[in-house]
Protein backbone atom coordinates (compact mmCIF):
# COMPACT_ATOMS: atom_id res chain seq x y z
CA UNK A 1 9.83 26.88 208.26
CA UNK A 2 12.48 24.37 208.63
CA UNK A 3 14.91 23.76 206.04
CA UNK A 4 14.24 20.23 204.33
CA UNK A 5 16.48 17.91 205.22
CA UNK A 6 18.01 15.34 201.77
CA UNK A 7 16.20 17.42 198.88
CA UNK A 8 18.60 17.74 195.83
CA UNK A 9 18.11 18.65 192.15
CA UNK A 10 20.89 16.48 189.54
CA UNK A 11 22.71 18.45 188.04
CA UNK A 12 20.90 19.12 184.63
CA UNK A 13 17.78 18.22 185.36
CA UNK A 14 16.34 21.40 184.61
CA UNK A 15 14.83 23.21 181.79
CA UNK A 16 13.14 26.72 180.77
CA UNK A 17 11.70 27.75 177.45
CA UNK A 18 12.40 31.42 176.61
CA UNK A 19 9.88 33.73 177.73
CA UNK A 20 7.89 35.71 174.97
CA UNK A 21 6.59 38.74 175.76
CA UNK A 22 3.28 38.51 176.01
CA UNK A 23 0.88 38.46 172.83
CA UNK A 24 3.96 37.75 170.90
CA UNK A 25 5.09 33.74 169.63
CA UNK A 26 3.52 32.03 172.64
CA UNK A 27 0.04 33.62 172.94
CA UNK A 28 -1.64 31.28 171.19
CA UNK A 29 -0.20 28.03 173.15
CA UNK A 30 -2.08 26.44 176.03
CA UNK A 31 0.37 26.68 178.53
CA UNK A 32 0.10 23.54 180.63
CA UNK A 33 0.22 21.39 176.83
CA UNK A 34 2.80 23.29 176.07
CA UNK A 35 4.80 22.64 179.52
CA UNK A 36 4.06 19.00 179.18
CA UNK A 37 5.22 18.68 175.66
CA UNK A 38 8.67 20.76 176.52
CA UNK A 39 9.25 18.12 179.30
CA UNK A 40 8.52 15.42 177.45
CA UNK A 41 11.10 16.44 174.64
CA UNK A 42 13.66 17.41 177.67
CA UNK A 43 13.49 14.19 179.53
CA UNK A 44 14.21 12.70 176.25
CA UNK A 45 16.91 14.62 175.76
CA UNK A 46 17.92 13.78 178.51
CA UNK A 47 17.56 10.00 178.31
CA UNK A 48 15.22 10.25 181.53
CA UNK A 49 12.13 7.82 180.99
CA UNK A 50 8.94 9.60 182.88
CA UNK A 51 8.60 6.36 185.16
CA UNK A 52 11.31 7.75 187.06
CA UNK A 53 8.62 10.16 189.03
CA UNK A 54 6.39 8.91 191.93
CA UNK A 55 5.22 12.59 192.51
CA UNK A 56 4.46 15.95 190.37
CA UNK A 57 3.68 19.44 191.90
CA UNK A 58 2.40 22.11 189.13
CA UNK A 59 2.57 25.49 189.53
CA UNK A 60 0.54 28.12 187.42
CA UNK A 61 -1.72 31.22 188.52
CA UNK A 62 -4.05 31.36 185.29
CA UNK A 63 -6.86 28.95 184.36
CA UNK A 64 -6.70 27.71 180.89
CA UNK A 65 -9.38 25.25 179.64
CA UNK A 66 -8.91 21.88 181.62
CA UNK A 67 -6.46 23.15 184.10
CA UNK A 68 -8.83 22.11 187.07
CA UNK A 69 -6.80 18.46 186.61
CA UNK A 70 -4.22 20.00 186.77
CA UNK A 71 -0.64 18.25 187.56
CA UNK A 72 -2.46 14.63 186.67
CA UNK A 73 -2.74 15.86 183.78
CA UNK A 74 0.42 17.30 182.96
CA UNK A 75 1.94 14.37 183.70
CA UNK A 76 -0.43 12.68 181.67
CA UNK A 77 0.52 13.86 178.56
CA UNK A 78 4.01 13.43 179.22
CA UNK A 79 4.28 10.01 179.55
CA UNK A 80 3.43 9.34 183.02
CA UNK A 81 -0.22 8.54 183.27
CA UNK A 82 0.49 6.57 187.22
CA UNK A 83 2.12 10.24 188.51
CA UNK A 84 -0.03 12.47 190.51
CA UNK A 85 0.15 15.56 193.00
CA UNK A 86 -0.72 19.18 193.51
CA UNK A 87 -1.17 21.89 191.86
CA UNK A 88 -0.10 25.76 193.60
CA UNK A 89 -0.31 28.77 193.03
CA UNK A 90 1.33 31.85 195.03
CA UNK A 91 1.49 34.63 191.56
CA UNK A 92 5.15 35.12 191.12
CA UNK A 93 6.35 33.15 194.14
CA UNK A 94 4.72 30.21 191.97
CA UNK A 95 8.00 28.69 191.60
CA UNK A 96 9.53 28.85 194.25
CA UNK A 97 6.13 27.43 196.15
CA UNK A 98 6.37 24.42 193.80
CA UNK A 99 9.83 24.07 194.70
CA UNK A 100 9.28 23.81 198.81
CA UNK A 101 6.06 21.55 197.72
CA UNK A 102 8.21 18.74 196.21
CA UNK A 103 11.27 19.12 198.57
CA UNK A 104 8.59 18.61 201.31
CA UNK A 105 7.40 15.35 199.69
CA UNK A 106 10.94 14.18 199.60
CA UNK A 107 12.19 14.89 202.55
CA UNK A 108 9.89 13.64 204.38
CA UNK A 109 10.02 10.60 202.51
CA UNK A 110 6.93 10.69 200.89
CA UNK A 111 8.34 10.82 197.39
CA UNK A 112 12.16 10.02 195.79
CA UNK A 113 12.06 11.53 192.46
CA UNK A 114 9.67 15.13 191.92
CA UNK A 115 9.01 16.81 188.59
CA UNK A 116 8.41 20.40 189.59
CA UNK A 117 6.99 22.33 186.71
CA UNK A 118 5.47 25.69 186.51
CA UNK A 119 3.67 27.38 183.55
CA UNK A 120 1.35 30.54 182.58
CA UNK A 121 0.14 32.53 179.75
CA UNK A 122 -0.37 36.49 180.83
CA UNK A 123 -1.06 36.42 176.33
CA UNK A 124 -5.12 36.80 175.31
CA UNK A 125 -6.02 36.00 179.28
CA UNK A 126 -9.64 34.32 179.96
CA UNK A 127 -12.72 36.59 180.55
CA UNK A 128 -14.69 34.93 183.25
CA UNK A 129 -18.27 35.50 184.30
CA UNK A 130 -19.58 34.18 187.66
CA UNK A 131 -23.06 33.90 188.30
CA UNK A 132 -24.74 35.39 190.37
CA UNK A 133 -28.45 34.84 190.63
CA UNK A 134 -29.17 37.24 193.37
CA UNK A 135 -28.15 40.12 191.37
CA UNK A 136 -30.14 42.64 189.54
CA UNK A 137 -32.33 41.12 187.36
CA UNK A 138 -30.40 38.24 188.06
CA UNK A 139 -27.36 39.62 186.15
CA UNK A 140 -23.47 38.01 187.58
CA UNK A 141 -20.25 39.21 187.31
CA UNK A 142 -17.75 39.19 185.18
CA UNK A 143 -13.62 39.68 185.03
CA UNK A 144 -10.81 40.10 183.21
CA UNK A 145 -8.39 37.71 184.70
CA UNK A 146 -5.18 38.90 183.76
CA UNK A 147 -5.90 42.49 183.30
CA UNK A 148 -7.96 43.51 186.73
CA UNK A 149 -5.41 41.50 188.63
CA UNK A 150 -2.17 43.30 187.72
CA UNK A 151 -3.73 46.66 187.92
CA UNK A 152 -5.84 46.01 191.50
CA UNK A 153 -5.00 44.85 194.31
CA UNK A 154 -8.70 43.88 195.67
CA UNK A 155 -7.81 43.95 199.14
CA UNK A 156 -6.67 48.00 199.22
CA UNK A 157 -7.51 48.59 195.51
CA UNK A 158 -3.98 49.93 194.41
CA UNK A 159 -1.91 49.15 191.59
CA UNK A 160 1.59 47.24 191.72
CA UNK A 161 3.09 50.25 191.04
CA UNK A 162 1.92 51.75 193.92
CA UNK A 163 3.61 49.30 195.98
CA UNK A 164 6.66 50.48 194.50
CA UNK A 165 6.30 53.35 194.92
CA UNK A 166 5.69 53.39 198.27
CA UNK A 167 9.02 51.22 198.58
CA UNK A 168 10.80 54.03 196.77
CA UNK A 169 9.34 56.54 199.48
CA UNK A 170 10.44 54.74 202.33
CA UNK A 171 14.20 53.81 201.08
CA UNK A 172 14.26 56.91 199.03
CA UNK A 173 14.75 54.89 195.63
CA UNK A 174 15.47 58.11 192.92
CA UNK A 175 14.51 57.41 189.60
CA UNK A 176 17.80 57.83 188.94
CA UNK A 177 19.14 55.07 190.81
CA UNK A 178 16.40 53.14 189.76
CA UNK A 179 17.48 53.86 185.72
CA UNK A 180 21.11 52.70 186.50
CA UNK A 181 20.30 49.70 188.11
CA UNK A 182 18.40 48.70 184.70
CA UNK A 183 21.18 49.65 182.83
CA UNK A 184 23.14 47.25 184.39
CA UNK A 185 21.09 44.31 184.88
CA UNK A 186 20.54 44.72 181.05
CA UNK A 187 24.27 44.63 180.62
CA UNK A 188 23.53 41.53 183.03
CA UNK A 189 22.01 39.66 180.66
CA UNK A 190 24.25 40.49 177.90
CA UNK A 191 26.50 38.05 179.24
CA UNK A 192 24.13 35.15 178.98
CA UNK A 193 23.09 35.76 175.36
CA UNK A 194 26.72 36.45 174.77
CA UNK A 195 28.60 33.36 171.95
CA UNK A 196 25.58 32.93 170.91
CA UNK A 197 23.22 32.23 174.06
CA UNK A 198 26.54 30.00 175.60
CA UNK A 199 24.94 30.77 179.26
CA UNK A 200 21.15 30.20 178.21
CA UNK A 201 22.13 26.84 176.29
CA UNK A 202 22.94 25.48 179.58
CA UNK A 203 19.27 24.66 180.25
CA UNK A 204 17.56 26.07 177.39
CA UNK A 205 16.95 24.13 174.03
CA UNK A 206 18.05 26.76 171.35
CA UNK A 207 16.96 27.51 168.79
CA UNK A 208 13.68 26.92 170.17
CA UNK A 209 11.41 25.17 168.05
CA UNK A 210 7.73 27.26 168.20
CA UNK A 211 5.22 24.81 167.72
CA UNK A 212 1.26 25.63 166.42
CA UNK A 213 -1.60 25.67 168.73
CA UNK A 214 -2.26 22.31 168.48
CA UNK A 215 1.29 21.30 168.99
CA UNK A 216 1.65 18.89 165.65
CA UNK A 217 4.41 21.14 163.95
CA UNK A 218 6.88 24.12 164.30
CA UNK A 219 5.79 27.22 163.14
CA UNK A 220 8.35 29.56 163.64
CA UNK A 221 11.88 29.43 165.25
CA UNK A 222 13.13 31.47 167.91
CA UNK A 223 17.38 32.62 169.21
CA UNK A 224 15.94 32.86 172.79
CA UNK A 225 13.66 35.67 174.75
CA UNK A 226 11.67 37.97 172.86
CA UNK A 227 10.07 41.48 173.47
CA UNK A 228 12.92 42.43 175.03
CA UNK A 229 13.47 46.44 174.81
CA UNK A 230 16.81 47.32 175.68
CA UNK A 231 17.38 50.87 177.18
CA UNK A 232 19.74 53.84 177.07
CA UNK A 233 20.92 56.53 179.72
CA UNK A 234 19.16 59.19 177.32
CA UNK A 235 15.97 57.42 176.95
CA UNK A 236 15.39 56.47 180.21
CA UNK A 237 16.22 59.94 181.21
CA UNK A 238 13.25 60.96 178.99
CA UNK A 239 10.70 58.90 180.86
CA UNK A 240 8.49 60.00 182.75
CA UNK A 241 7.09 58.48 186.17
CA UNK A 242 3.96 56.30 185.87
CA UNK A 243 2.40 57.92 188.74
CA UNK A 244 1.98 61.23 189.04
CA UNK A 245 4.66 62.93 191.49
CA UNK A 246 5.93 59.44 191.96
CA UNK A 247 10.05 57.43 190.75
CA UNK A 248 9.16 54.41 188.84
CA UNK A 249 8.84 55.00 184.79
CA UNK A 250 7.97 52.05 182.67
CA UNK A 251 12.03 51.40 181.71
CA UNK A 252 11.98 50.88 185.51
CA UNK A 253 9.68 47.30 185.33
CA UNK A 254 9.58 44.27 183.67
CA UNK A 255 7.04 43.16 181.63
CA UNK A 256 4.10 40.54 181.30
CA UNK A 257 4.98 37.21 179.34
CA UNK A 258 4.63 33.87 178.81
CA UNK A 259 6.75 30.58 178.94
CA UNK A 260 7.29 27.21 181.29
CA UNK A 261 10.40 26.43 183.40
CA UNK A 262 10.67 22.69 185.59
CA UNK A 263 13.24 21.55 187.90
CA UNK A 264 13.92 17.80 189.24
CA UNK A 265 13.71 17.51 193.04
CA UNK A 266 15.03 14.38 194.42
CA UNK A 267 16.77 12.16 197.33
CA UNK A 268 20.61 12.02 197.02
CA UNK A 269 20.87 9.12 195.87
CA UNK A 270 18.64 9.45 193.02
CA UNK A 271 19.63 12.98 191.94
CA UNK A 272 23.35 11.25 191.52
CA UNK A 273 21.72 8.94 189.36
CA UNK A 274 20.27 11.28 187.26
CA UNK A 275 23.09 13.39 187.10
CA UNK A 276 24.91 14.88 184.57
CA UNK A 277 27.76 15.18 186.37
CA UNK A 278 27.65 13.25 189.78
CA UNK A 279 30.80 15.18 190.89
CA UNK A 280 28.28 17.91 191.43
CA UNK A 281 25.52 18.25 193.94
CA UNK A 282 23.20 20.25 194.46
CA UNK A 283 21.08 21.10 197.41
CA UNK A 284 18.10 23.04 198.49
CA UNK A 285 18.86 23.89 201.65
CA UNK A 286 16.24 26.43 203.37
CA UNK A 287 12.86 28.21 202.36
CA UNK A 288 11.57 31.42 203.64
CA UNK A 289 8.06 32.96 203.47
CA UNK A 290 7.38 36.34 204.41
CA UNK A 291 4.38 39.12 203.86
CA UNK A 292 5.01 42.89 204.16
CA UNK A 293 2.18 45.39 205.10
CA UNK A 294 0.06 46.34 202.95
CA UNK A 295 0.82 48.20 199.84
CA UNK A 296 4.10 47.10 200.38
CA UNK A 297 5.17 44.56 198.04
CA UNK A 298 8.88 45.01 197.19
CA UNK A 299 9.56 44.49 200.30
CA UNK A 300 8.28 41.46 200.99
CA UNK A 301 11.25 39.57 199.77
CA UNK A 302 13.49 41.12 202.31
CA UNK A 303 12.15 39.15 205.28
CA UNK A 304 11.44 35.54 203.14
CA UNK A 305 15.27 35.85 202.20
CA UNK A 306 16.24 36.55 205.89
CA UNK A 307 14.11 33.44 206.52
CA UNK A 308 15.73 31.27 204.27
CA UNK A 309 18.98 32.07 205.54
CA UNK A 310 18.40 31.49 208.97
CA UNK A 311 16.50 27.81 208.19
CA UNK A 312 19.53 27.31 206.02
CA UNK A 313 21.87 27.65 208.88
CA UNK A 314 23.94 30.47 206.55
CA UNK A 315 24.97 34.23 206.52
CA UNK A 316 24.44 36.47 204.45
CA UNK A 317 28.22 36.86 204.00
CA UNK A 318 28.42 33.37 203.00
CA UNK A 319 25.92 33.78 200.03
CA UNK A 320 28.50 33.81 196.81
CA UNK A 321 25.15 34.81 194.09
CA UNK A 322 21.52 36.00 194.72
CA UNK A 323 18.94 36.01 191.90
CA UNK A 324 15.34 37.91 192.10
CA UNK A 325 12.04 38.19 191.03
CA UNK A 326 12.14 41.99 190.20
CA UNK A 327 9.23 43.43 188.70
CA UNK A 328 10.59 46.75 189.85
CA UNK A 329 14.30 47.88 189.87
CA UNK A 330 12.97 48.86 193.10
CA UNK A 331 13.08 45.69 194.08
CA UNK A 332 16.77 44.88 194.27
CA UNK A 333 17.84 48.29 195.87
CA UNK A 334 15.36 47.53 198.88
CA UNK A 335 17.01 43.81 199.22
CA UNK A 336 20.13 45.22 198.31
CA UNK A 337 19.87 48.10 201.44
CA UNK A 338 18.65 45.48 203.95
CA UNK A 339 20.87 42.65 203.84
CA UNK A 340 24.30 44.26 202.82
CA UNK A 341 24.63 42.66 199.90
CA UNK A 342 25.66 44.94 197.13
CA UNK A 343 22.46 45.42 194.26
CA UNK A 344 25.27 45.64 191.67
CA UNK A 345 26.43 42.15 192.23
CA UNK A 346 23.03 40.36 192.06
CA UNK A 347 21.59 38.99 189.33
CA UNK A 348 24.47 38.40 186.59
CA UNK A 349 23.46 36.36 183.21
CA UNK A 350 19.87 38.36 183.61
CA UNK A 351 16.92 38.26 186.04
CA UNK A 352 12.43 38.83 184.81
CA UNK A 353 13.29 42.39 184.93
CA UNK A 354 14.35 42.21 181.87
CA UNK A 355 12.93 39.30 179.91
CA UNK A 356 10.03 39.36 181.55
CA UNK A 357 7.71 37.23 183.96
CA UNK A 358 5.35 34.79 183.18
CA UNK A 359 4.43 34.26 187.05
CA UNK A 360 4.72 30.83 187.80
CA UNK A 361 7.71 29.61 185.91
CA UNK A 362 9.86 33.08 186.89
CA UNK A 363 11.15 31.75 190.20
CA UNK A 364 11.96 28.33 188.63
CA UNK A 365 13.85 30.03 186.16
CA UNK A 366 15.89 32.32 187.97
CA UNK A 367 16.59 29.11 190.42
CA UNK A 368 18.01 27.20 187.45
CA UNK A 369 20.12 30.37 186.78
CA UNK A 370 21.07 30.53 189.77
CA UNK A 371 22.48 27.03 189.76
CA UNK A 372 24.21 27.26 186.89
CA UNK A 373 26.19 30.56 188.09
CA UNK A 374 27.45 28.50 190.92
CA UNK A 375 28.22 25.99 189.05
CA UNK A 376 30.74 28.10 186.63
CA UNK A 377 32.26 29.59 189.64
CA UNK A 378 33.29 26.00 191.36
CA UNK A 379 30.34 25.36 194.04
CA UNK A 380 28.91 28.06 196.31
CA UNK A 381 25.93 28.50 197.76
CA UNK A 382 23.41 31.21 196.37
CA UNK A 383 19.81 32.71 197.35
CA UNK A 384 16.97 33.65 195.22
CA UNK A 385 14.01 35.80 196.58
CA UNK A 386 11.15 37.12 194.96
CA UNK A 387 8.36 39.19 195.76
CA UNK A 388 4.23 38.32 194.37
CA UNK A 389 0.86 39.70 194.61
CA UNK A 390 -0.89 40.44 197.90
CA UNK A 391 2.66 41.43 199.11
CA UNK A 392 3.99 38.02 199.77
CA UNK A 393 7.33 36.26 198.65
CA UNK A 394 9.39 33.07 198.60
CA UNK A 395 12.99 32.57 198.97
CA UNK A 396 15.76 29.95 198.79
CA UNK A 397 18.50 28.87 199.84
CA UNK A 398 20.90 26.68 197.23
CA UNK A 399 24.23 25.26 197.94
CA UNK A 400 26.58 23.57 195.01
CA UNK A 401 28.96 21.24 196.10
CA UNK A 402 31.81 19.98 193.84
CA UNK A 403 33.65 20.77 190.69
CA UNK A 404 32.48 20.18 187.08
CA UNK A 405 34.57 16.81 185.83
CA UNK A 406 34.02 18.01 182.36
């Protein structure tokens, strides 16, 4: 997949809301509303009117009442009623998917200004029934959307532990190594929270403002993430493996949860005009997508990333940050082995294994992080991979150019 060619996000365009763990502050909050209304207050924030966008791509993985319209509507609701485009959905790759989709429309010159937003709510997930008049006594069939989904895969019917698992088997991944690695992506993420949230208030409104579920006032206030269960050598060393004979307890994987993240995608010269900071830009400079064999899914980032690189026209040795999707620690020892690039050094200011994934909104997130981590460090250019459901994954490539003037 070629790299797009003049796709660039201004500097502070970008937003996340903290991600609740799931059934906690957010459960009760339609998630695309909710992602509309937290743009809408950004923008303003911002002093970016909505007319600015002639496209939209939304990204989300779990059907909420009215969803079928989708990014229309989104956009809709946020001030933009003349904005249209896609909605995707790729599970945790979500993100990143919605990412490629409106750097596509730019670059090709299709669009000059994208919103790319992403949203889901793994909290009180639907129960659907599909009929099925054919069956006994004309009796359908019914699902729990959320629930059957991250404990089945339907094609092989194994779990997503399983898949790491079978990851730990083949790089022999100890639990032990596993337990460290969590240790010190939660030290990590220390350093974001740290001065009160100093890293997070970057692109994250704090306190956030939790709003009822009909959005006409705050209910409750919130410092950042919640649900977040930090760990200790001893405890972890207490766990037990969630598979029987298997490596990966539950202080060795993230959690479900639920929360919105968006990114503006431009041309160059509208991203400088939306700038912050116009002395900065920033480019998305190559995509990868990759599938690993069955069963396999932690490793599926491992080829996307390699992707990326190469359609990015950059080595491995010239990445100064990577960021992941890491459901498992797993995750980042397999990247980690494969391309060189030391698992200790990914990931600082935090990463979903540790506050958590909502799906769609994780990769967006962890992009924005990613940005901002180059940022501090002068320019650089950076990679985020991320594995999803049905063993696939998306990568990227970003490159920051420039110095902060401020």
């Amino acid at each position: 997949m070629a790299a797009p060619h003049g796709a660039f996000v201004p500097f502070g365009c970008y937003w996340a809301t903290p991600f609740a763990r799931w059934q906690q502050e957010f459960s009760q909050l339609h998630s695309l509303r909710f992602a509309a209304k937290i743009a809408r207050l950004e923008l303003q924030r911002r002093g970016i009117v909505p007319d600015v966008f002639d496209h939209a791509v939304l990204g989300t993985t779990r059907p909420e009442r009215g969803s079928f319209y989708g990014a229309p509507w989104m956009m809709g609701l946020l001030g933009a009623p003349k904005v249209g485009g896609p909605t995707v959905g790729q599970a945790c790759a979500t993100g990143v998917r919605a990412l490629l989709a409106a750097s596509q429309e730019v670059s090709s010159g299709l669009a000059q200004c994208v919103l790319a937003a992403a949203c889901d709510r793994t909290s009180n997930g639907p129960h659907i029934y599909y009929p099925n008049p054919a069956g006994p006594g004309g009796t359908g069939e019914a699902e729990d959307f959320i629930m059957e989904n991250m404990a089945r895969d339907p094609l092989g019917g194994h779990s997503m532990t399983q898949t790491a698992e079978n990851c730990a088997r083949k790089y022999s991944v100890s639990t032990a190594e596993q337990h460290e690695l969590v240790l010190r992506r939660e030290e990590q993420y220390r350093a974001a929270i740290a001065d009160q949230n100093a890293f997070q208030k970057r692109f994250m409104t704090l306190p956030f403002a939790v709003p009822d579920g009909e959005f006409r006032k705050t209910v409750a206030s919130i410092d950042g993430d919640t649900g977040i269960r930090y760990s200790t050598p001893e405890g972890l060393a207490k766990l037990k493996p969630v598979l029987d004979g298997g490596t990966v307890t539950y202080g060795g994987q993230t959690h479900p949860a639920d929360g919105s993240a968006a990114m503006i995608v431009a041309n160059a010269a509208r991203a400088a005009e939306l700038s912050r900071d116009p002395a900065i830009e920033i480019e998305l400079r190559g995509f990868g997508v990759a599938r690993a064999p069955l069963a396999y899914m932690p490793e599926a980032p491992v080829p996307a990333a390699q992707q990326a690189l190469l359609n990015a026209g950059i080595a491995i040795s010239d990445i100064h940050a990577i960021k992941t999707h890491n459901p498992f620690a797993v995750n980042d020892i397999v990247l980690a082995k494969s391309l060189g690039f030391a698992a200790w050094d990914m990931n600082n200011f935090g990463c979903s294994l540790v506050y958590g994934h909502p799906n769609a909104p994780t990769g967006i997130r962890g992009c924005i992080e990613l940005i901002e981590e180059l940022v501090l460090r002068g320019g650089g250019s950076g990679l985020f991979a991320g594995c999803a459901a049905g063993d696939t994954a998306m990568a990227v490539v970003i490159s920051v150019r420039g110095r902060s003037s401020s």
